[in-house]
C-alpha atoms as a PDB file:
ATOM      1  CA  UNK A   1    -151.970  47.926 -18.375  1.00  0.00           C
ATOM      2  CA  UNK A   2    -154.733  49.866 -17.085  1.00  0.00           C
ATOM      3  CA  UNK A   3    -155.924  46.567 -16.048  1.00  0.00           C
ATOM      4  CA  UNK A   4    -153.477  45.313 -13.941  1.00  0.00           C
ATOM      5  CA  UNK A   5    -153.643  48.526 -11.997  1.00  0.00           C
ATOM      6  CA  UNK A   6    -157.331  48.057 -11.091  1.00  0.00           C
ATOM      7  CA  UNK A   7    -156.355  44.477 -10.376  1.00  0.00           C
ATOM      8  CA  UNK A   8    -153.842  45.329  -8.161  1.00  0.00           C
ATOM      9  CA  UNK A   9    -155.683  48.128  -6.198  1.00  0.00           C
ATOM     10  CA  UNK A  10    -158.371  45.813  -6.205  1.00  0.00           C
ATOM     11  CA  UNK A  11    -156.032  43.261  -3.945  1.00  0.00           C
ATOM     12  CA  UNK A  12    -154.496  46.000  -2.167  1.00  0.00           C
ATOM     13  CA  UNK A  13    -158.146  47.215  -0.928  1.00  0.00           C
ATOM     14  CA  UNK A  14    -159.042  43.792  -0.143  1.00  0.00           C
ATOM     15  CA  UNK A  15    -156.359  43.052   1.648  1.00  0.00           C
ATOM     16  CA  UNK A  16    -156.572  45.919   3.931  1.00  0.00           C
ATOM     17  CA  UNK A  17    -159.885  45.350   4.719  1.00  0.00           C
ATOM     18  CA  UNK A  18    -159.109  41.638   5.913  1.00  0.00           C
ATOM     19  CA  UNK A  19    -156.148  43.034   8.172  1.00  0.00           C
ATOM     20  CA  UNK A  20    -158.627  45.633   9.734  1.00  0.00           C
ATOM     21  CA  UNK A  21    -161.491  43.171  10.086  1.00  0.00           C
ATOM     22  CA  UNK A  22    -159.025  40.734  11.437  1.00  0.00           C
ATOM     23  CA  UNK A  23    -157.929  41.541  15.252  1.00  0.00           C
ATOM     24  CA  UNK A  24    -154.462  40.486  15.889  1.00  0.00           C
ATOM     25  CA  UNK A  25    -153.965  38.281  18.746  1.00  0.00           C
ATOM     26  CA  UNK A  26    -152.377  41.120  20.733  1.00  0.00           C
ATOM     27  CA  UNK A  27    -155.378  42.941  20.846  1.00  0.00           C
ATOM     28  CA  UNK A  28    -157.532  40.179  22.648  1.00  0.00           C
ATOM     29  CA  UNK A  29    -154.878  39.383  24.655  1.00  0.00           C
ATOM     30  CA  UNK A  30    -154.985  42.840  25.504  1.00  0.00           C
ATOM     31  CA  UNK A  31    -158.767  43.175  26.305  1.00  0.00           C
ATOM     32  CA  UNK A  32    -158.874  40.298  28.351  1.00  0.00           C
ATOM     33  CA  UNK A  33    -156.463  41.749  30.891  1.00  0.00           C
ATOM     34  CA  UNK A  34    -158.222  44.016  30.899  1.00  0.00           C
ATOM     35  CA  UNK A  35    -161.509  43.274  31.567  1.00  0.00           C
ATOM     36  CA  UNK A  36    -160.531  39.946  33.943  1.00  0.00           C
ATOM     37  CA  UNK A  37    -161.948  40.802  37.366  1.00  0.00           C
ATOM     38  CA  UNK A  38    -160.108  40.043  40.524  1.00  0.00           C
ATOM     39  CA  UNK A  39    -161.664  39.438  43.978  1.00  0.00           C
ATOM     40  CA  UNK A  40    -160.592  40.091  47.414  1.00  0.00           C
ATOM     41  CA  UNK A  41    -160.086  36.455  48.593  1.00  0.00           C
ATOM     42  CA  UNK A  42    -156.303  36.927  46.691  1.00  0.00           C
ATOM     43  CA  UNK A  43    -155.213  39.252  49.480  1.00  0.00           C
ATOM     44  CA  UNK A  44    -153.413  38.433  52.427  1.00  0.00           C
ATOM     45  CA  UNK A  45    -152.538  40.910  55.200  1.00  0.00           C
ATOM     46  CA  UNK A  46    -151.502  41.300  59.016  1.00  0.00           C
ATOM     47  CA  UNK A  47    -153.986  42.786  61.803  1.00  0.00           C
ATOM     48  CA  UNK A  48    -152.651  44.998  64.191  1.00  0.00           C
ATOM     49  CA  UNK A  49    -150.901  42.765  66.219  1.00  0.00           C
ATOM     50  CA  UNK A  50    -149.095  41.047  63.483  1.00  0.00           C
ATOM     51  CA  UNK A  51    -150.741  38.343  62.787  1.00  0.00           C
ATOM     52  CA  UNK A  52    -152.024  37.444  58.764  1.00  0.00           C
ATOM     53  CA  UNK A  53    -154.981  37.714  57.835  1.00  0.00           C
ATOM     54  CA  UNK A  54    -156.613  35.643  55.034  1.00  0.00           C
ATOM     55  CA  UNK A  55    -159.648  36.813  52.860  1.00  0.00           C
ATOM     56  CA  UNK A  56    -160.161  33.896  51.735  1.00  0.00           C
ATOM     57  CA  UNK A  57    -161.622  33.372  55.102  1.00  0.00           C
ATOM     58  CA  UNK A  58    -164.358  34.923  54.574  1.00  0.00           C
ATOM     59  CA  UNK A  59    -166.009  33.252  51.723  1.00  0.00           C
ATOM     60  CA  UNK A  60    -169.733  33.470  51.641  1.00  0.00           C
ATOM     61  CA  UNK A  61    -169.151  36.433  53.532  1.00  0.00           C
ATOM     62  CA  UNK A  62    -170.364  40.124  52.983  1.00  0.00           C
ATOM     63  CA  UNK A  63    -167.442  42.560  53.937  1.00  0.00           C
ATOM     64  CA  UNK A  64    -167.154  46.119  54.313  1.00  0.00           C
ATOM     65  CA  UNK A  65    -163.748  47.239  54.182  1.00  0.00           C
ATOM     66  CA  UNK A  66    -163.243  50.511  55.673  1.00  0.00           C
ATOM     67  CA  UNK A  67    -160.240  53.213  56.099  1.00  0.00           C
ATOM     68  CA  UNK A  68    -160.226  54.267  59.521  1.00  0.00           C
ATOM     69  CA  UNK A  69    -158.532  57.471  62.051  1.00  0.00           C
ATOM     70  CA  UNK A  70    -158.351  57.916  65.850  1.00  0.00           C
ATOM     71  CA  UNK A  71    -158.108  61.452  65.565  1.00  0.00           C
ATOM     72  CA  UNK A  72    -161.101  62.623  62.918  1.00  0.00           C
ATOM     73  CA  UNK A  73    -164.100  64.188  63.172  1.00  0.00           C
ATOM     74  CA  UNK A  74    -165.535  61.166  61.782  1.00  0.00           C
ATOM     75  CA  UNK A  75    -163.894  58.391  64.145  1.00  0.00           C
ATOM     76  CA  UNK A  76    -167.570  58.209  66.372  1.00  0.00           C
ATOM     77  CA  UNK A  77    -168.222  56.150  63.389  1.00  0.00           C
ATOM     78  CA  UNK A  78    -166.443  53.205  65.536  1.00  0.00           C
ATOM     79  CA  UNK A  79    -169.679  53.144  67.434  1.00  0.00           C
ATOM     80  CA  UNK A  80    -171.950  52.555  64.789  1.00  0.00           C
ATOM     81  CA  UNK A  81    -169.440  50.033  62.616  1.00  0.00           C
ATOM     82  CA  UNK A  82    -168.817  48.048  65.852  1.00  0.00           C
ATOM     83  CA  UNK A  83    -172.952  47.966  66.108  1.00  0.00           C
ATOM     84  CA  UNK A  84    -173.557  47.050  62.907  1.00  0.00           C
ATOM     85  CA  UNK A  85    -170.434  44.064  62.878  1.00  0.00           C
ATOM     86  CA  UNK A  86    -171.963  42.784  66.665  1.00  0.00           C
ATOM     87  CA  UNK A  87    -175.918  42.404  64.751  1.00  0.00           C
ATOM     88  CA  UNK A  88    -175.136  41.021  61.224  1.00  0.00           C
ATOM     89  CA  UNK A  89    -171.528  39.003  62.191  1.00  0.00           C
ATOM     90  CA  UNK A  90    -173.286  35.741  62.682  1.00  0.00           C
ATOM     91  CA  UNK A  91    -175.372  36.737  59.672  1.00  0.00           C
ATOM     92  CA  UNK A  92    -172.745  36.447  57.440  1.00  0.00           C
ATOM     93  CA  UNK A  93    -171.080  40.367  57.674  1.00  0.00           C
ATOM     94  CA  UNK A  94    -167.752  41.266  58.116  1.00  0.00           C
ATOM     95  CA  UNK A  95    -166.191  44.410  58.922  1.00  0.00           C
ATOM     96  CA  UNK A  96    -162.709  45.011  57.856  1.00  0.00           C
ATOM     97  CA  UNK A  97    -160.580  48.496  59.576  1.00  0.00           C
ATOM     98  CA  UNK A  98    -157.823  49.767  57.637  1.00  0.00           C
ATOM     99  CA  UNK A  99    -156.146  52.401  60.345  1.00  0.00           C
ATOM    100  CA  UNK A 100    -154.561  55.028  57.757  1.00  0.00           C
ATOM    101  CA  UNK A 101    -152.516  58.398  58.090  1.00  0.00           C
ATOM    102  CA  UNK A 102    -153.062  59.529  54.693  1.00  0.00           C
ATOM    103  CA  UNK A 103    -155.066  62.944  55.281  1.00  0.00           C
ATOM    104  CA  UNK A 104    -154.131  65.230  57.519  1.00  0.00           C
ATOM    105  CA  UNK A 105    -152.267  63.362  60.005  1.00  0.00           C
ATOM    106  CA  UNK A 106    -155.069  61.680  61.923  1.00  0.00           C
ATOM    107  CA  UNK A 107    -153.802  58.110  62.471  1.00  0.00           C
ATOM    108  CA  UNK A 108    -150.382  58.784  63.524  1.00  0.00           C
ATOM    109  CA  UNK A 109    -150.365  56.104  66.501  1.00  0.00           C
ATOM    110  CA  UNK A 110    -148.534  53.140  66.265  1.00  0.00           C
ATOM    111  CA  UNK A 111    -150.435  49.708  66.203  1.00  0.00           C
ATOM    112  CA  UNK A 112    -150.476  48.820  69.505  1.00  0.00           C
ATOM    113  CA  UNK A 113    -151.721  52.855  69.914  1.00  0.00           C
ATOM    114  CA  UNK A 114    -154.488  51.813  67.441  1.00  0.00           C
ATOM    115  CA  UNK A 115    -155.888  48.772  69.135  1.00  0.00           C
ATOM    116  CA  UNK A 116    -156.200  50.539  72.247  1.00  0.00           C
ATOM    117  CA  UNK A 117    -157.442  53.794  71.283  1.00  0.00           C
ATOM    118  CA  UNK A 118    -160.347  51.438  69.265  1.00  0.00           C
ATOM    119  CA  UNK A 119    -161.083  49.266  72.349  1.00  0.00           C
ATOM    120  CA  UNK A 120    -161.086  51.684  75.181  1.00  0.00           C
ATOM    121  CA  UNK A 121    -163.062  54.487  73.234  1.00  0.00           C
ATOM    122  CA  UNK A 122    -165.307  52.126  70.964  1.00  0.00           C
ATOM    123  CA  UNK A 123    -165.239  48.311  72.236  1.00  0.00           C
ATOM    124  CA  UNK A 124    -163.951  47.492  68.449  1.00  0.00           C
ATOM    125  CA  UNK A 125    -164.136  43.627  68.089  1.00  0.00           C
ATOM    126  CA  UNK A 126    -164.641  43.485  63.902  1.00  0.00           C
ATOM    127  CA  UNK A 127    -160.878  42.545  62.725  1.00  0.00           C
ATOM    128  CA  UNK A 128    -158.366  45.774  62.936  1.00  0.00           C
ATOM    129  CA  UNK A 129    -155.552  45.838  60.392  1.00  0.00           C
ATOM    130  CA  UNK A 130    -152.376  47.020  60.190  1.00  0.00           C
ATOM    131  CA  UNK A 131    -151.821  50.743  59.773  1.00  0.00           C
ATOM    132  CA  UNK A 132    -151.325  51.118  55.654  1.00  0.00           C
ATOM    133  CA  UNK A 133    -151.533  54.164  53.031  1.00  0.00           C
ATOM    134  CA  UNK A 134    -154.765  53.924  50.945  1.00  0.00           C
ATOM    135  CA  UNK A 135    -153.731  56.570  48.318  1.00  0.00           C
ATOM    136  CA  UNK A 136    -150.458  57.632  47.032  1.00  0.00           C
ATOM    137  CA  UNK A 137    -147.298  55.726  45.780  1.00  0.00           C
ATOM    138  CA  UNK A 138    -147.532  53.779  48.424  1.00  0.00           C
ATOM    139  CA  UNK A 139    -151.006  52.733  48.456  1.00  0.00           C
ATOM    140  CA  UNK A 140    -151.427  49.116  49.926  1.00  0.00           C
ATOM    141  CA  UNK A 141    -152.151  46.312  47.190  1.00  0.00           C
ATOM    142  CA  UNK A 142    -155.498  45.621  48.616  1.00  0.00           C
ATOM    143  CA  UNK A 143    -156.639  49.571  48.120  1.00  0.00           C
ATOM    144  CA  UNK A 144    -155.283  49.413  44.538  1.00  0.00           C
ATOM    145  CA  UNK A 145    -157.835  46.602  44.006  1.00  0.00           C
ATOM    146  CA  UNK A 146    -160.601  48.424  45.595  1.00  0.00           C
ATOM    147  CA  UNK A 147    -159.613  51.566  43.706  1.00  0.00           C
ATOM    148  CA  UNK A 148    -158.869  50.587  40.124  1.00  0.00           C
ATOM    149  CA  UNK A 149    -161.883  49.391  37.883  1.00  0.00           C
ATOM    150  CA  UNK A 150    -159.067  47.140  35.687  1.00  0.00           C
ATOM    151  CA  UNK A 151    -158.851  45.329  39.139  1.00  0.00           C
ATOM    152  CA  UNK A 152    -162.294  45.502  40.708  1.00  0.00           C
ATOM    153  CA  UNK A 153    -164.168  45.386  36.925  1.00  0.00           C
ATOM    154  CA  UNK A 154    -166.677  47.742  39.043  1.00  0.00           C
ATOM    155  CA  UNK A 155    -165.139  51.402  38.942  1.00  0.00           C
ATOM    156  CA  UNK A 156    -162.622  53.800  39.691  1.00  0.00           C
ATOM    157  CA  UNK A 157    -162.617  55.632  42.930  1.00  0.00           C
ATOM    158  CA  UNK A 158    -160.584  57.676  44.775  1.00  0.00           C
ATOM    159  CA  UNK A 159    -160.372  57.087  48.612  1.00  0.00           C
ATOM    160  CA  UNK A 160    -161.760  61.058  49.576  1.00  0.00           C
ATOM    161  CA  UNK A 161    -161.255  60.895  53.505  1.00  0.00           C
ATOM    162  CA  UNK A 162    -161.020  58.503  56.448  1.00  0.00           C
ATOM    163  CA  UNK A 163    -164.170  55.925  56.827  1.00  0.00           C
ATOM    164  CA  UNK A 164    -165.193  55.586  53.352  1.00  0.00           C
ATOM    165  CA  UNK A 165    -166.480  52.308  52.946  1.00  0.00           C
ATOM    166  CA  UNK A 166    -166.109  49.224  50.146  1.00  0.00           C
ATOM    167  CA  UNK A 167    -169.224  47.178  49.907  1.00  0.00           C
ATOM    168  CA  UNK A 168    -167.854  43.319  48.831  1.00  0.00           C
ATOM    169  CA  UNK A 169    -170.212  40.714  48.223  1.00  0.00           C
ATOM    170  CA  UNK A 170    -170.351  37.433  49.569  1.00  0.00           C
ATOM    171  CA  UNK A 171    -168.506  36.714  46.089  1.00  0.00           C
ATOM    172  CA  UNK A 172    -165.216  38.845  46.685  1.00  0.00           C
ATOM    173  CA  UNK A 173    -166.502  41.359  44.113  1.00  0.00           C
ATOM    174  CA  UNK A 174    -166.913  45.068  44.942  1.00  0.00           C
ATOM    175  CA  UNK A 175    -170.401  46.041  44.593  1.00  0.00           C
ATOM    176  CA  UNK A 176    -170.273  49.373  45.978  1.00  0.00           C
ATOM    177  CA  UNK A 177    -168.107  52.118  47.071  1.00  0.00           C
ATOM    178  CA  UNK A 178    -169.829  54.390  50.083  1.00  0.00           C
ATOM    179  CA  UNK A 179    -168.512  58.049  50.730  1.00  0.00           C
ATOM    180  CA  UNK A 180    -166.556  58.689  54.328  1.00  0.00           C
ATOM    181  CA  UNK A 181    -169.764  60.694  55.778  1.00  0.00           C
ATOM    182  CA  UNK A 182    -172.961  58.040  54.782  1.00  0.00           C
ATOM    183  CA  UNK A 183    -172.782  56.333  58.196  1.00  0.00           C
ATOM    184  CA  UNK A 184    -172.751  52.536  57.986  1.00  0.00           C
ATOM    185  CA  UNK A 185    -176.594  52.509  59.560  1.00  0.00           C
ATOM    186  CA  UNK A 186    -177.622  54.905  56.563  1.00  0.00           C
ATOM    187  CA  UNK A 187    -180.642  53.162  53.921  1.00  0.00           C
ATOM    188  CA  UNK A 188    -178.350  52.218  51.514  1.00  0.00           C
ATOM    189  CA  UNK A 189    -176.042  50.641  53.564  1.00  0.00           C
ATOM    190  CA  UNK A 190    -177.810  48.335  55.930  1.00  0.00           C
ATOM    191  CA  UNK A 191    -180.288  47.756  52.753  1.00  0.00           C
ATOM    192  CA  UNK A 192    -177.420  45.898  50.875  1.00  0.00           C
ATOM    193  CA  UNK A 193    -176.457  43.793  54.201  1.00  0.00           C
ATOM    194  CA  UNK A 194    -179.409  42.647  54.962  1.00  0.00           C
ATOM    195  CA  UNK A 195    -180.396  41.917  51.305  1.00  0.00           C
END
């Protein structure tokens, strides 16, 4: 008797330790999901005068993606994004403007507002989107992408302010994620374009 008790927590034991060493299908299932990595050339949205725009356009392309406000202390930044998009645009950069009114009120203009605000203060020629919310409930697809690492496989952020900035590589991966006040002509920033 004693015996068959040994023998039977014998098969128990081993049995156990094949289930654990074994990972159900679920589970890899589950890990690829969540470590696939999405790119930007999936997303299709308008411009501010309603007209869609395609990422997969820009193939090849380096893009900075960037939340933008007519009424901030950091909208002069039009000057030096427009800058930077007229030197490096036949170089293979684009620069995308995502007009938002998520802190503090400071886009609150209507698209047509937008567009002329941008080209009557700042000559803006790099492509101008539609007005969308980059945090929140409502947070646009493409900012869920740039935000969550289970999208992006880079990393988490959280968009802090207007004019922070999404570094994409000519891939449609995220590579980097720039805070609001590092100006677009800043070391790091024009060291990745022109890299």
């Amino acid at each position: 008797m004693k015996n068959l008790v040994y023998i039977a927590t014998f098969a128990l034991v081993l049995f156990s330790c094949q289930n654990q060493a074994q990972p159900k299908k679920s589970d890899k299932i589950m890990s690829t999901a969540v470590t696939a990595k999405e790119n930007i050339y999936q997303f299709k949205v308008e411009d501010l005068s309603g007209k869609t725009f395609d990422f997969s356009t820009l193939k090849g392309k380096k893009v900075i993606i960037v939340n933008t406000a007519s009424k901030c202390g950091l909208t002069p930044q039009y000057k030096d994004l427009e800058a930077v998009y007229k030197e490096y645009k036949d170089k293979g950069l684009v620069i995308v403007g995502f007009p938002a009114n998520n802190f503090a009120s400071q886009e609150p203009g209507t698209n047509e507002e937008i567009a002329t605000f941008c080209q009557m203060n700042y000559g803006v020629t790099f492509p101008m989107m539609d007005k969308v919310s980059v945090k929140g409930d409502d947070m646009a697809d493409i900012y869920q992408f740039l935000t969550q690492k289970s999208k992006n496989g880079l990393q988490d952020s959280t968009v802090e302010w207007n004019f922070q900035k999404y570094l994409i590589n000519e891939n449609g991966e995220l590579e980097k994620v720039i805070s609001p006040r590092v100006l677009v002509t800043d070391p790091e920033v024009m060291n990745w374009i022109k890299a």
